[in-house]
N, C-alpha and C. Protein backbone atom coordinates (compact mmCIF):
# COMPACT_ATOMS: atom_id res chain seq x y z
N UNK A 1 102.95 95.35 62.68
CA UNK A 1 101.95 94.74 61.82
C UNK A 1 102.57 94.38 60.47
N UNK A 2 103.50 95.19 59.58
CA UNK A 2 104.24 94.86 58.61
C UNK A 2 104.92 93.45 58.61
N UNK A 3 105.69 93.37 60.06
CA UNK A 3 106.24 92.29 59.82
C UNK A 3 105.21 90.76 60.03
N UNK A 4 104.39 91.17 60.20
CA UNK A 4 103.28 89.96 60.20
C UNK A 4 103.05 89.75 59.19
N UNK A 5 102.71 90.68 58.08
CA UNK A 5 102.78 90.88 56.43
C UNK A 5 100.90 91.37 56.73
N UNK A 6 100.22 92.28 57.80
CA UNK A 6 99.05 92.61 57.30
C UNK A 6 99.09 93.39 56.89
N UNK A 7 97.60 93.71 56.18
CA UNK A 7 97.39 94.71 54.89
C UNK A 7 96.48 95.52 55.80
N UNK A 8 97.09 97.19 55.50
CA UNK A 8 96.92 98.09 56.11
C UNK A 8 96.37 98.83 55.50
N UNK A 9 95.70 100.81 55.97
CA UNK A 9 95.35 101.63 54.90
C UNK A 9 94.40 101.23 53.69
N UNK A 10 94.58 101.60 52.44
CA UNK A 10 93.68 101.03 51.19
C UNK A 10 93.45 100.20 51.12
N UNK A 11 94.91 99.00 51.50
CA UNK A 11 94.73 97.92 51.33
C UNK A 11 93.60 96.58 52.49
N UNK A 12 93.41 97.76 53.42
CA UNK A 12 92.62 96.74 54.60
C UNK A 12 91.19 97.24 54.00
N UNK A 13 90.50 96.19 53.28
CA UNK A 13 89.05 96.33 53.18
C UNK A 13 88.78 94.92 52.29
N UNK A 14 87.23 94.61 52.45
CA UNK A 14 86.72 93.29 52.26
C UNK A 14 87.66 92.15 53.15
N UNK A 15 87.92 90.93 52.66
CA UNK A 15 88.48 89.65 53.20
C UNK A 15 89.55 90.29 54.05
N UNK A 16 90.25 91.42 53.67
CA UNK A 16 91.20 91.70 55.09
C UNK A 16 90.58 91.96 55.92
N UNK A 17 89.66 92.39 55.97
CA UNK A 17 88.76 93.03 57.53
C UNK A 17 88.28 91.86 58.29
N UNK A 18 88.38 90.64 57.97
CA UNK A 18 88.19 89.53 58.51
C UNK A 18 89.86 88.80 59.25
N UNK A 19 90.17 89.52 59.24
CA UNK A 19 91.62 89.49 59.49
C UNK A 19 92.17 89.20 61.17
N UNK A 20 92.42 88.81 62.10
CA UNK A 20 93.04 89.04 63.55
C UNK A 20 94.07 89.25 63.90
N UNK A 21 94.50 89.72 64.65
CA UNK A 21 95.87 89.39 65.36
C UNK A 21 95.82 88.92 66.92
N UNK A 22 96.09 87.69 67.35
CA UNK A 22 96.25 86.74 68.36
C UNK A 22 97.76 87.69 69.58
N UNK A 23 97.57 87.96 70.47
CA UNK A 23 98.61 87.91 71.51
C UNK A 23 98.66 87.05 72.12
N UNK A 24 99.62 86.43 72.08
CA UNK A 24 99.74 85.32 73.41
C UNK A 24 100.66 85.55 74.22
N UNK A 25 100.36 84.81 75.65
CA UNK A 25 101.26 85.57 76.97
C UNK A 25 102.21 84.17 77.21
N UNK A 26 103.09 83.89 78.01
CA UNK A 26 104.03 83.10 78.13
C UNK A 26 102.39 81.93 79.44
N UNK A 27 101.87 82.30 79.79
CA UNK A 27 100.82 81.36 80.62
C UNK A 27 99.77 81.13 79.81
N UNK A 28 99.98 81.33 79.04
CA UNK A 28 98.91 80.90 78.16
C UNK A 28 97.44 81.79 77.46
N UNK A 29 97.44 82.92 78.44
CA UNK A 29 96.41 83.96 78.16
C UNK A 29 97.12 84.80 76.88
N UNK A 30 95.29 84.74 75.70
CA UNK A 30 95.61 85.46 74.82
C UNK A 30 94.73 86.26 74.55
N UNK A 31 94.98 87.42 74.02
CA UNK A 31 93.89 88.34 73.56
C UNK A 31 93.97 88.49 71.70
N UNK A 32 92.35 89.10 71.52
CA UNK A 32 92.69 89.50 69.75
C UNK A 32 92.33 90.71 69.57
N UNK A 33 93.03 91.33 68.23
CA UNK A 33 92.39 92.64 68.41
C UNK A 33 92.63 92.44 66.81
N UNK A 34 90.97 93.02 66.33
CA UNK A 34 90.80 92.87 64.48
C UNK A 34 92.01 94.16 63.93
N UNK A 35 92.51 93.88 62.86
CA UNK A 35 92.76 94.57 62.02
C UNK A 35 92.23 95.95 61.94
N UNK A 36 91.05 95.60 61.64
CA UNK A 36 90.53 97.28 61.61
C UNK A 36 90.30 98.00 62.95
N UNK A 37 90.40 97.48 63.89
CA UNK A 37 90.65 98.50 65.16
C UNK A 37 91.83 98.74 64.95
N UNK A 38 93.11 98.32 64.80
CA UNK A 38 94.76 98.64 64.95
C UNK A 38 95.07 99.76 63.86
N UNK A 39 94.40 99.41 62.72
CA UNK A 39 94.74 100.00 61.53
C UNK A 39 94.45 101.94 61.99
N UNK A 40 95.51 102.84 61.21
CA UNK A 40 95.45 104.34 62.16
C UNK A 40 94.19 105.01 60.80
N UNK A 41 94.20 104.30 59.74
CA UNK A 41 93.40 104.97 59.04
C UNK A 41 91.61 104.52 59.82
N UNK A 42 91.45 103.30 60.11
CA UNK A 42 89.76 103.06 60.84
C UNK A 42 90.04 102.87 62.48
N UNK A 43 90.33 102.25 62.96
CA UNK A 43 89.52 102.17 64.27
C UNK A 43 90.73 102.63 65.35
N UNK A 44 91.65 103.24 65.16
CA UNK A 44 92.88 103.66 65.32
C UNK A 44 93.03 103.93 67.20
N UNK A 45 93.12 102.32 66.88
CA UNK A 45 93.49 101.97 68.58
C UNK A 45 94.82 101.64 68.74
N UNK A 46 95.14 102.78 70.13
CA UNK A 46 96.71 102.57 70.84
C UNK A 46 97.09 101.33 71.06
N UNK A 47 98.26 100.64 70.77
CA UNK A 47 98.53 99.41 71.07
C UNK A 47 99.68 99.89 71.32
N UNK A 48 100.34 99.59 72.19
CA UNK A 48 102.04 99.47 72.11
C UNK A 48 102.51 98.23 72.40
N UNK A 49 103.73 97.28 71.61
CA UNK A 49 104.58 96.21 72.44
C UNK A 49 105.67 97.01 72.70
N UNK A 50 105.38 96.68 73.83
CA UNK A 50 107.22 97.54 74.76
C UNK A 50 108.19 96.24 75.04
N UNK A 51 109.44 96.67 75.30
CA UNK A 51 110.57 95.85 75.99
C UNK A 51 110.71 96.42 76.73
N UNK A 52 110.34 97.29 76.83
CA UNK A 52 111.52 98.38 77.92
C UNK A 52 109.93 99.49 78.76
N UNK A 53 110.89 99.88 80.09
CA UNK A 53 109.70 100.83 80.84
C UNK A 53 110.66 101.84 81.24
N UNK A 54 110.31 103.18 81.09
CA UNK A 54 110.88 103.62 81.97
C UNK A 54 112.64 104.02 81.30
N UNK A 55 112.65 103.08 80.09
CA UNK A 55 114.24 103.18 79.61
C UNK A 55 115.50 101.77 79.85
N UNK A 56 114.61 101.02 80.68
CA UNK A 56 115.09 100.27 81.58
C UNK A 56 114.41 98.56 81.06
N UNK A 57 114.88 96.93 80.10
CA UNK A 57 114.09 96.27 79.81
C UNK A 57 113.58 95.60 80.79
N UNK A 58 112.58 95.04 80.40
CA UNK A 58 111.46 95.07 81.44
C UNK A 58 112.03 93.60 82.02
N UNK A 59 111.53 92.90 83.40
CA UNK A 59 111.76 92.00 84.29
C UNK A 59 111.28 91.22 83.40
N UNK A 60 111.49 89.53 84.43
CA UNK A 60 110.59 88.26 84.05
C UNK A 60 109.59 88.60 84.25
N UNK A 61 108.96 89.53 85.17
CA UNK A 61 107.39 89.23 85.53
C UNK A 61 106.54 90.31 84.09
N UNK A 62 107.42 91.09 83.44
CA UNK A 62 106.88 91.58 82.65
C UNK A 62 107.09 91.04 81.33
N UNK A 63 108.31 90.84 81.38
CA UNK A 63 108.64 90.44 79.88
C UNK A 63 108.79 89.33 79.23
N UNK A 64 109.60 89.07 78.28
CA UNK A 64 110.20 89.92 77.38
C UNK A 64 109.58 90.93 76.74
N UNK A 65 108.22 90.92 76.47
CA UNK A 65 107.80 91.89 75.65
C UNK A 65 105.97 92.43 76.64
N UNK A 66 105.61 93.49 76.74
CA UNK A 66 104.30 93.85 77.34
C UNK A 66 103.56 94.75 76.00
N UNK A 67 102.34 93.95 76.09
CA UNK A 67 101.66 95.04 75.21
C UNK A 67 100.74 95.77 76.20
N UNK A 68 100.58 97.14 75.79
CA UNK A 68 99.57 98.04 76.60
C UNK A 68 98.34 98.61 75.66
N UNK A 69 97.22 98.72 76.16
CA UNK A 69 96.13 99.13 74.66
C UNK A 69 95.59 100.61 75.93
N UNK A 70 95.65 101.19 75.41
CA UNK A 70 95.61 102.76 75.64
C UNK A 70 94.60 103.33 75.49
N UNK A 71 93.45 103.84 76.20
CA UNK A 71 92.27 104.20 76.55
C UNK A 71 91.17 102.82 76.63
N UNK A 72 91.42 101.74 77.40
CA UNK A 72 90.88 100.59 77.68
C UNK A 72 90.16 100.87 79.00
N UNK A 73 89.19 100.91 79.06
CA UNK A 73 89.18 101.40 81.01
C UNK A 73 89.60 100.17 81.40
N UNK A 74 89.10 98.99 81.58
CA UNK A 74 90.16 98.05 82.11
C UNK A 74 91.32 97.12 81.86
N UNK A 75 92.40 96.70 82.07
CA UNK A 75 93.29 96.43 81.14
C UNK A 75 93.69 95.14 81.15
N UNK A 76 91.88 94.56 81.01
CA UNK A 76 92.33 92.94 80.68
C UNK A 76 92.70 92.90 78.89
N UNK A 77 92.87 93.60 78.42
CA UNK A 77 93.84 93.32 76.52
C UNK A 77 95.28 93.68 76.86
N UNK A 78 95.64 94.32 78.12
CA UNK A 78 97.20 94.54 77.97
C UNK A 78 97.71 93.42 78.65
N UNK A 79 98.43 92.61 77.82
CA UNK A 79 98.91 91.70 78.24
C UNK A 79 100.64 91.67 78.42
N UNK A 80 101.50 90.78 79.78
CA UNK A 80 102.19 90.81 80.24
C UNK A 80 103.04 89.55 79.77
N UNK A 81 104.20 89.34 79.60
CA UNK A 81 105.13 88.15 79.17
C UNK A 81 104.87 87.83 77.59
N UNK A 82 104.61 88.37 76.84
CA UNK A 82 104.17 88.32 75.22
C UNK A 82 105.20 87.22 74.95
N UNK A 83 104.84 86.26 74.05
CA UNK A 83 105.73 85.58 73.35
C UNK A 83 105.42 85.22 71.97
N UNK A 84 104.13 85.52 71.35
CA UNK A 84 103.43 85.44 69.93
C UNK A 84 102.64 86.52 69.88
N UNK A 85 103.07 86.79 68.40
CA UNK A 85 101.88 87.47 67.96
C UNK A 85 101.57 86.70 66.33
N UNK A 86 99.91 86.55 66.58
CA UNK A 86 99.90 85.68 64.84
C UNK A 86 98.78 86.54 64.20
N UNK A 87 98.93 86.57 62.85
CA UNK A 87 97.82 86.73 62.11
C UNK A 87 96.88 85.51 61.55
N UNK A 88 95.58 86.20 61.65
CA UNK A 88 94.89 84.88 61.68
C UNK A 88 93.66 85.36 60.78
N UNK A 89 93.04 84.61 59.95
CA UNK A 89 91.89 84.50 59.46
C UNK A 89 90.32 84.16 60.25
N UNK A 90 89.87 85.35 60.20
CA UNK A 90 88.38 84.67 60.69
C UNK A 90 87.50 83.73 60.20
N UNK A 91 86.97 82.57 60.54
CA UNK A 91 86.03 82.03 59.39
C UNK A 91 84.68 82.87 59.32
């Protein structure tokens, strides 16, 4: 999230909370997940981007990069082949 440049902790409140972050998959499927769910001080949801499984980087069919969101019961937000991640403004 740093290197996106979002504002985290103290700094996530008012106009940042309107804030997104976009995943996009190499086919075109994207998911968003607000700021304040990611953030560990409010809504402090598991996200991981992995390269690697197991120790081992991950295939074409996974990679280059997989995000996994961690206590999802179903795991249409973990998305497979990552190639963006953006920060984005809500209107």
């Amino acid at each position: 999230m740093a290197r996106l440049g979002a504002p985290s902790g103290n700094a996530l409140r008012g106009p940042a909370l309107l804030m997104a972050v976009v995943v996009e998959a190499q086919d075109g499927y994207r998911v968003v997940f607000t700021l304040g769910e990611l953030d560990p001080l409010l809504g402090k949801a598991e996200v991981v981007l992995a390269d690697r499984c197991n120790g081992a980087m991950l295939d074409a069919e996974d990679g280059p990069f997989r995000l996994a969101v961690a206590g999802d019961t179903r795991g249409a937000r973990s998305v497979r082949q990552v190639v963006t991640l953006q920060l984005v403004a809500v209107p």
